[in-house]
N, C-alpha and C. Protein backbone atom coordinates (compact mmCIF):
# COMPACT_ATOMS: atom_id res chain seq x y z
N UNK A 1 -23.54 -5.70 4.33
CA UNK A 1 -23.80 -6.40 3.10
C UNK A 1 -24.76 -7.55 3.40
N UNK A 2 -25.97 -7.07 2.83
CA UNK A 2 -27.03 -8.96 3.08
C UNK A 2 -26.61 -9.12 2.00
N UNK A 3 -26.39 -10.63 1.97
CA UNK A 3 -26.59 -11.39 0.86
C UNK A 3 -27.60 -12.17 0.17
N UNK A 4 -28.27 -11.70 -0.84
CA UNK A 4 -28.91 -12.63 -0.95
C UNK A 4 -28.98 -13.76 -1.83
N UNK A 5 -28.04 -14.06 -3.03
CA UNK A 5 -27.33 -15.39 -3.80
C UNK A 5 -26.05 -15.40 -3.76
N UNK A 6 -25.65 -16.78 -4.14
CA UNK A 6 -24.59 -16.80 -4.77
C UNK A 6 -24.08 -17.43 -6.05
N UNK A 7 -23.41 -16.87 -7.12
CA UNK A 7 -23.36 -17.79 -7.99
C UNK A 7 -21.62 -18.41 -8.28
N UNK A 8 -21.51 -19.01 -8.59
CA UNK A 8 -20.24 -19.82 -8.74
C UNK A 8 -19.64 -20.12 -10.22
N UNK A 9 -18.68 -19.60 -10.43
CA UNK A 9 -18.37 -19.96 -12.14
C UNK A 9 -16.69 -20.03 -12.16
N UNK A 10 -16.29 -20.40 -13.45
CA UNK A 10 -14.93 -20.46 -13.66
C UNK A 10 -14.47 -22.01 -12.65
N UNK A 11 -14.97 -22.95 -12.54
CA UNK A 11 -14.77 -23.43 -11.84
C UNK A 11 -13.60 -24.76 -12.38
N UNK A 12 -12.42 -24.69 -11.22
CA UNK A 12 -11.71 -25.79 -12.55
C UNK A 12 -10.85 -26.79 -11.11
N UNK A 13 -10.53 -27.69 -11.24
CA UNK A 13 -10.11 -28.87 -10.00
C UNK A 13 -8.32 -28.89 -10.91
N UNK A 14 -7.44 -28.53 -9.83
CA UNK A 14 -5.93 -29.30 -10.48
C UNK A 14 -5.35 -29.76 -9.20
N UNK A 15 -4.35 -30.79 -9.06
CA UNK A 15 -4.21 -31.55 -7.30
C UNK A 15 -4.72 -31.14 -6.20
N UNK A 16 -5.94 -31.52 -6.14
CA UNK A 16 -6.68 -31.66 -4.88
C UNK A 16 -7.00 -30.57 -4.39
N UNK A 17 -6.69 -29.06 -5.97
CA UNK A 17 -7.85 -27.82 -5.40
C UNK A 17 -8.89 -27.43 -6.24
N UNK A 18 -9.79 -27.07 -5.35
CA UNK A 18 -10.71 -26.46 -6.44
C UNK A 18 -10.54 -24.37 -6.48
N UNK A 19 -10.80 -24.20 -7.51
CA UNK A 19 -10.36 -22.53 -7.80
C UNK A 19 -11.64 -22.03 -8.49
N UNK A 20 -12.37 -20.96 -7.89
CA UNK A 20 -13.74 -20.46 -8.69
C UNK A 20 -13.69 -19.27 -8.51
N UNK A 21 -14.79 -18.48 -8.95
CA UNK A 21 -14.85 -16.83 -8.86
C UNK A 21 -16.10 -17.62 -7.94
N UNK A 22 -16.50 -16.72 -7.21
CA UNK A 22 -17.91 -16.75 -5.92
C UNK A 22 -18.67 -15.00 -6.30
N UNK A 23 -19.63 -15.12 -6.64
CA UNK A 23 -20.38 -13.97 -6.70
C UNK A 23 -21.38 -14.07 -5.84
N UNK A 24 -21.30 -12.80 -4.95
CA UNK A 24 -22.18 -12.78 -4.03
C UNK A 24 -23.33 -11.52 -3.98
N UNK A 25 -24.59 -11.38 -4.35
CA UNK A 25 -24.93 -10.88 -4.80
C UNK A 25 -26.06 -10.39 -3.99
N UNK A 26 -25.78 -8.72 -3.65
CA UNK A 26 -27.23 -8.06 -3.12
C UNK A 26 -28.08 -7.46 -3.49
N UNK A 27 -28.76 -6.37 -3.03
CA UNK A 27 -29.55 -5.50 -3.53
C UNK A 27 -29.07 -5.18 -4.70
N UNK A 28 -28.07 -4.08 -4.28
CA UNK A 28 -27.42 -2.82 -4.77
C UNK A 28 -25.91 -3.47 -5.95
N UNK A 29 -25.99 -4.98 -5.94
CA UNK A 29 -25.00 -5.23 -7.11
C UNK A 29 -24.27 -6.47 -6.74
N UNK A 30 -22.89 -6.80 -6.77
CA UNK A 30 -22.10 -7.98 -6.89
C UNK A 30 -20.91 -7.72 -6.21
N UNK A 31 -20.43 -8.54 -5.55
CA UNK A 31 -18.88 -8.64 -5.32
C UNK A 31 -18.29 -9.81 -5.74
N UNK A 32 -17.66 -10.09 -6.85
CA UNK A 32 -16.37 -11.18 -6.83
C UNK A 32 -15.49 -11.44 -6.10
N UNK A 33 -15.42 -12.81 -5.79
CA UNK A 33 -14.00 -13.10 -4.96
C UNK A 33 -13.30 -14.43 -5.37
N UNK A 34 -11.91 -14.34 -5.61
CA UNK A 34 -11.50 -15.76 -6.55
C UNK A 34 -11.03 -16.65 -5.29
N UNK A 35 -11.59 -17.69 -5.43
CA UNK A 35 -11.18 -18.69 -4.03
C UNK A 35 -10.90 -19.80 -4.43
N UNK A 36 -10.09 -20.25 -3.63
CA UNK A 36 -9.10 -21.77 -3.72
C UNK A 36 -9.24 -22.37 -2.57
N UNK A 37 -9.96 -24.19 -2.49
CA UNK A 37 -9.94 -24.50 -1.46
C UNK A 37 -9.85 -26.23 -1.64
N UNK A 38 -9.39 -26.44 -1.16
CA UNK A 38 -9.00 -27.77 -0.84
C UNK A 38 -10.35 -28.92 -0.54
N UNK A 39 -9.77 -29.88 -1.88
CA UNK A 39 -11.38 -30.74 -2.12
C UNK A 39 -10.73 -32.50 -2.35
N UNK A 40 -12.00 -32.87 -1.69
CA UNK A 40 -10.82 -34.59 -1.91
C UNK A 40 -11.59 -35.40 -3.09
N UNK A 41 -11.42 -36.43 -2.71
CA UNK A 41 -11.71 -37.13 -3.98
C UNK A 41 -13.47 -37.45 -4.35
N UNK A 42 -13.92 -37.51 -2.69
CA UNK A 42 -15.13 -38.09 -3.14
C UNK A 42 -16.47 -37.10 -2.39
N UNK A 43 -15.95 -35.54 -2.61
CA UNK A 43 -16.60 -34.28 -2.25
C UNK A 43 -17.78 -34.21 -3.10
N UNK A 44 -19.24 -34.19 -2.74
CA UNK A 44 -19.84 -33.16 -3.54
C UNK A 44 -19.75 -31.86 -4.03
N UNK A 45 -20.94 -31.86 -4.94
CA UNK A 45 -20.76 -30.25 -5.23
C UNK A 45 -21.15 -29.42 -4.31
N UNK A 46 -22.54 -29.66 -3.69
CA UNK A 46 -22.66 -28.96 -2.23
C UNK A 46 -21.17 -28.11 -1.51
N UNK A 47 -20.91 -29.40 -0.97
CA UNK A 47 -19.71 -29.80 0.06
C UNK A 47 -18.39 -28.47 -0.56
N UNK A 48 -18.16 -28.66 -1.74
CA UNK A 48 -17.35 -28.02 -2.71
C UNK A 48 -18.11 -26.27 -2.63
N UNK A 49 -19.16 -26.26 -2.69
CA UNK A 49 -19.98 -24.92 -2.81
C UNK A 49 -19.86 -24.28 -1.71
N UNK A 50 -20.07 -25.14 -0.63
CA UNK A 50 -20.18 -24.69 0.70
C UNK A 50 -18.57 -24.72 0.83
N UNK A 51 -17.56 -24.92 0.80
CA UNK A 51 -16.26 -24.77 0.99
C UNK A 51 -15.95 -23.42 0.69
N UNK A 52 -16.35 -23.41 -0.87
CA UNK A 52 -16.17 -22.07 -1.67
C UNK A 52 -16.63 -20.68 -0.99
N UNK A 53 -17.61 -20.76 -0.78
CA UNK A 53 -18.66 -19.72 -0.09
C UNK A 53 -18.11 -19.38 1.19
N UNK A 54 -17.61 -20.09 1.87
CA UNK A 54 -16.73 -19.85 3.48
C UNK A 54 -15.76 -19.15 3.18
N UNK A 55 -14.65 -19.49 1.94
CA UNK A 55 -13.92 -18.69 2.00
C UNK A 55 -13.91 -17.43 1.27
N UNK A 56 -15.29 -17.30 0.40
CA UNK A 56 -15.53 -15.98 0.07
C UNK A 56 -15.59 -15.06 0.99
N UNK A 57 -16.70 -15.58 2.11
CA UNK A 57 -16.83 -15.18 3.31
C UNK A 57 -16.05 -14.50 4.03
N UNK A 58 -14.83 -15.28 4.42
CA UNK A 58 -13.59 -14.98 5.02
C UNK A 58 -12.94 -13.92 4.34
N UNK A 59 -12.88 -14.05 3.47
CA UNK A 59 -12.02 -12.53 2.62
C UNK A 59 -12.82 -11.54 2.55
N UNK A 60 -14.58 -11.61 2.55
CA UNK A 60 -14.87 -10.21 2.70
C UNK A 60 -14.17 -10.16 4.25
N UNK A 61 -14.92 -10.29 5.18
CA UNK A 61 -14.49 -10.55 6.79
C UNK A 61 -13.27 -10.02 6.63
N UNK A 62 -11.87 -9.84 6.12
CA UNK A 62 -11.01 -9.57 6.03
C UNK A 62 -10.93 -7.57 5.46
N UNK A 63 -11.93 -7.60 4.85
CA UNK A 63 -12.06 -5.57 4.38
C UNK A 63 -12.21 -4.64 5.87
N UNK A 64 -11.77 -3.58 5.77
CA UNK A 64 -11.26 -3.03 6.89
C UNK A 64 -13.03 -2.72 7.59
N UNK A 65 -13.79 -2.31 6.57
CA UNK A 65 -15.01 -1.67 7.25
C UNK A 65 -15.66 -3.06 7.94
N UNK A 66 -15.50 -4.33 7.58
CA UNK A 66 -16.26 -5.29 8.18
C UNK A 66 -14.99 -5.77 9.71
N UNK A 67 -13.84 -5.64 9.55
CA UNK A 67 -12.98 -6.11 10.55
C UNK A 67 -13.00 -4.78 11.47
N UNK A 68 -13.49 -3.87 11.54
CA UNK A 68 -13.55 -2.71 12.48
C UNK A 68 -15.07 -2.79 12.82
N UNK A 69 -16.23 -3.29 12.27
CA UNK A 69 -17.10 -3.91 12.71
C UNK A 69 -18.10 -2.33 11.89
N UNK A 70 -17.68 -1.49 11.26
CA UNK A 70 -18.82 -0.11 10.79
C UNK A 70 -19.60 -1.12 10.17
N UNK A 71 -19.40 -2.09 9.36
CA UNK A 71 -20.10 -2.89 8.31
C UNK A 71 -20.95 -4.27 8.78
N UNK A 72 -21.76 -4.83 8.41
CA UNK A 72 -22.11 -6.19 8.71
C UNK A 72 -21.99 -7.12 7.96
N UNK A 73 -21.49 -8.10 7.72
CA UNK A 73 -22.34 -9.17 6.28
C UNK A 73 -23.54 -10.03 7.17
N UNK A 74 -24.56 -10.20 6.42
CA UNK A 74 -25.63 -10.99 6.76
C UNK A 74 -26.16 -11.70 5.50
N UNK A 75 -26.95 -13.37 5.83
CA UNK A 75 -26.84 -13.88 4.84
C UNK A 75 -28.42 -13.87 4.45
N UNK A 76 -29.23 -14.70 3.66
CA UNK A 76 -30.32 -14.45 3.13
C UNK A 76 -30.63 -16.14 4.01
N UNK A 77 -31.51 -15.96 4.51
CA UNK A 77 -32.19 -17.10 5.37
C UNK A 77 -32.18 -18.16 4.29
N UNK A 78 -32.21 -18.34 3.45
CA UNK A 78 -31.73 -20.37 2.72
C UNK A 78 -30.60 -20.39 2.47
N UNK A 79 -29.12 -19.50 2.54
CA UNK A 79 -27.93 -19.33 2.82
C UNK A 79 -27.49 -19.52 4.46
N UNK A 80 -28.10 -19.08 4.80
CA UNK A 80 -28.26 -19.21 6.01
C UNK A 80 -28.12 -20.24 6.93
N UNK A 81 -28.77 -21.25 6.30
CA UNK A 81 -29.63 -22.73 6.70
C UNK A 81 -27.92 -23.55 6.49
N UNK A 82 -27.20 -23.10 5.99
CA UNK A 82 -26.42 -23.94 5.08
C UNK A 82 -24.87 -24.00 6.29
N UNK A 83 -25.59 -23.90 7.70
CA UNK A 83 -24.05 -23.99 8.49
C UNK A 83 -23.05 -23.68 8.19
N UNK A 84 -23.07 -22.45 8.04
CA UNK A 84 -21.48 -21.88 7.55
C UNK A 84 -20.64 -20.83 9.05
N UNK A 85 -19.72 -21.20 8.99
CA UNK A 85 -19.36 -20.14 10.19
C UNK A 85 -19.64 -19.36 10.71
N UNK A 86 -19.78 -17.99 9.58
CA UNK A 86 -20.49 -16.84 9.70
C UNK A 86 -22.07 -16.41 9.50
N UNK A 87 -22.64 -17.49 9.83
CA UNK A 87 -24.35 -17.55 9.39
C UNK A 87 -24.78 -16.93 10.73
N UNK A 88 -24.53 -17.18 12.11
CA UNK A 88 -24.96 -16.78 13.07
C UNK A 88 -24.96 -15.14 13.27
């Protein structure tokens, strides 16, 4: 899976989480993933985006074809840039 955007919606803050849908979007179409991640008081949206996006990350990383390794995710070089775990 390259990626090459992402878009972020549904986005709503209740004690100190934030909860969004993450669309990650390639060639060939979209995958949704609903993620919850822990945001403090004085987070950007970046900071918040980039939180979000890691753990989209992590749950694909979690599908059997990418944890047996048949699959790749790769990101789109200005995703890329954005120090995320799995960018390398």
């Amino acid at each position: 899976m390259h990626i090459n955007a992402v878009e972020y919606s549904e986005l709503s803050f209740e004690n100190g989480l934030c909860e969004a849908v993450v669309t990650l979007l390639t060639q060939t179409g979209a995958t949704h993933c609903v993620c919850r991640v822990t945001v403090g008081v004085v987070q950007t949206v970046s900071v918040i985006h980039t939180s979000l996006l890691t753990e989209a990350l992590r749950q694909i990383a979690r599908m059997p074809e990418y944890r047996r390794g048949t699959a790749q995710i790769t990101l789109a070089h200005h995703l890329a840039e954005a120090d995320l775990p799995m960018a390398a």
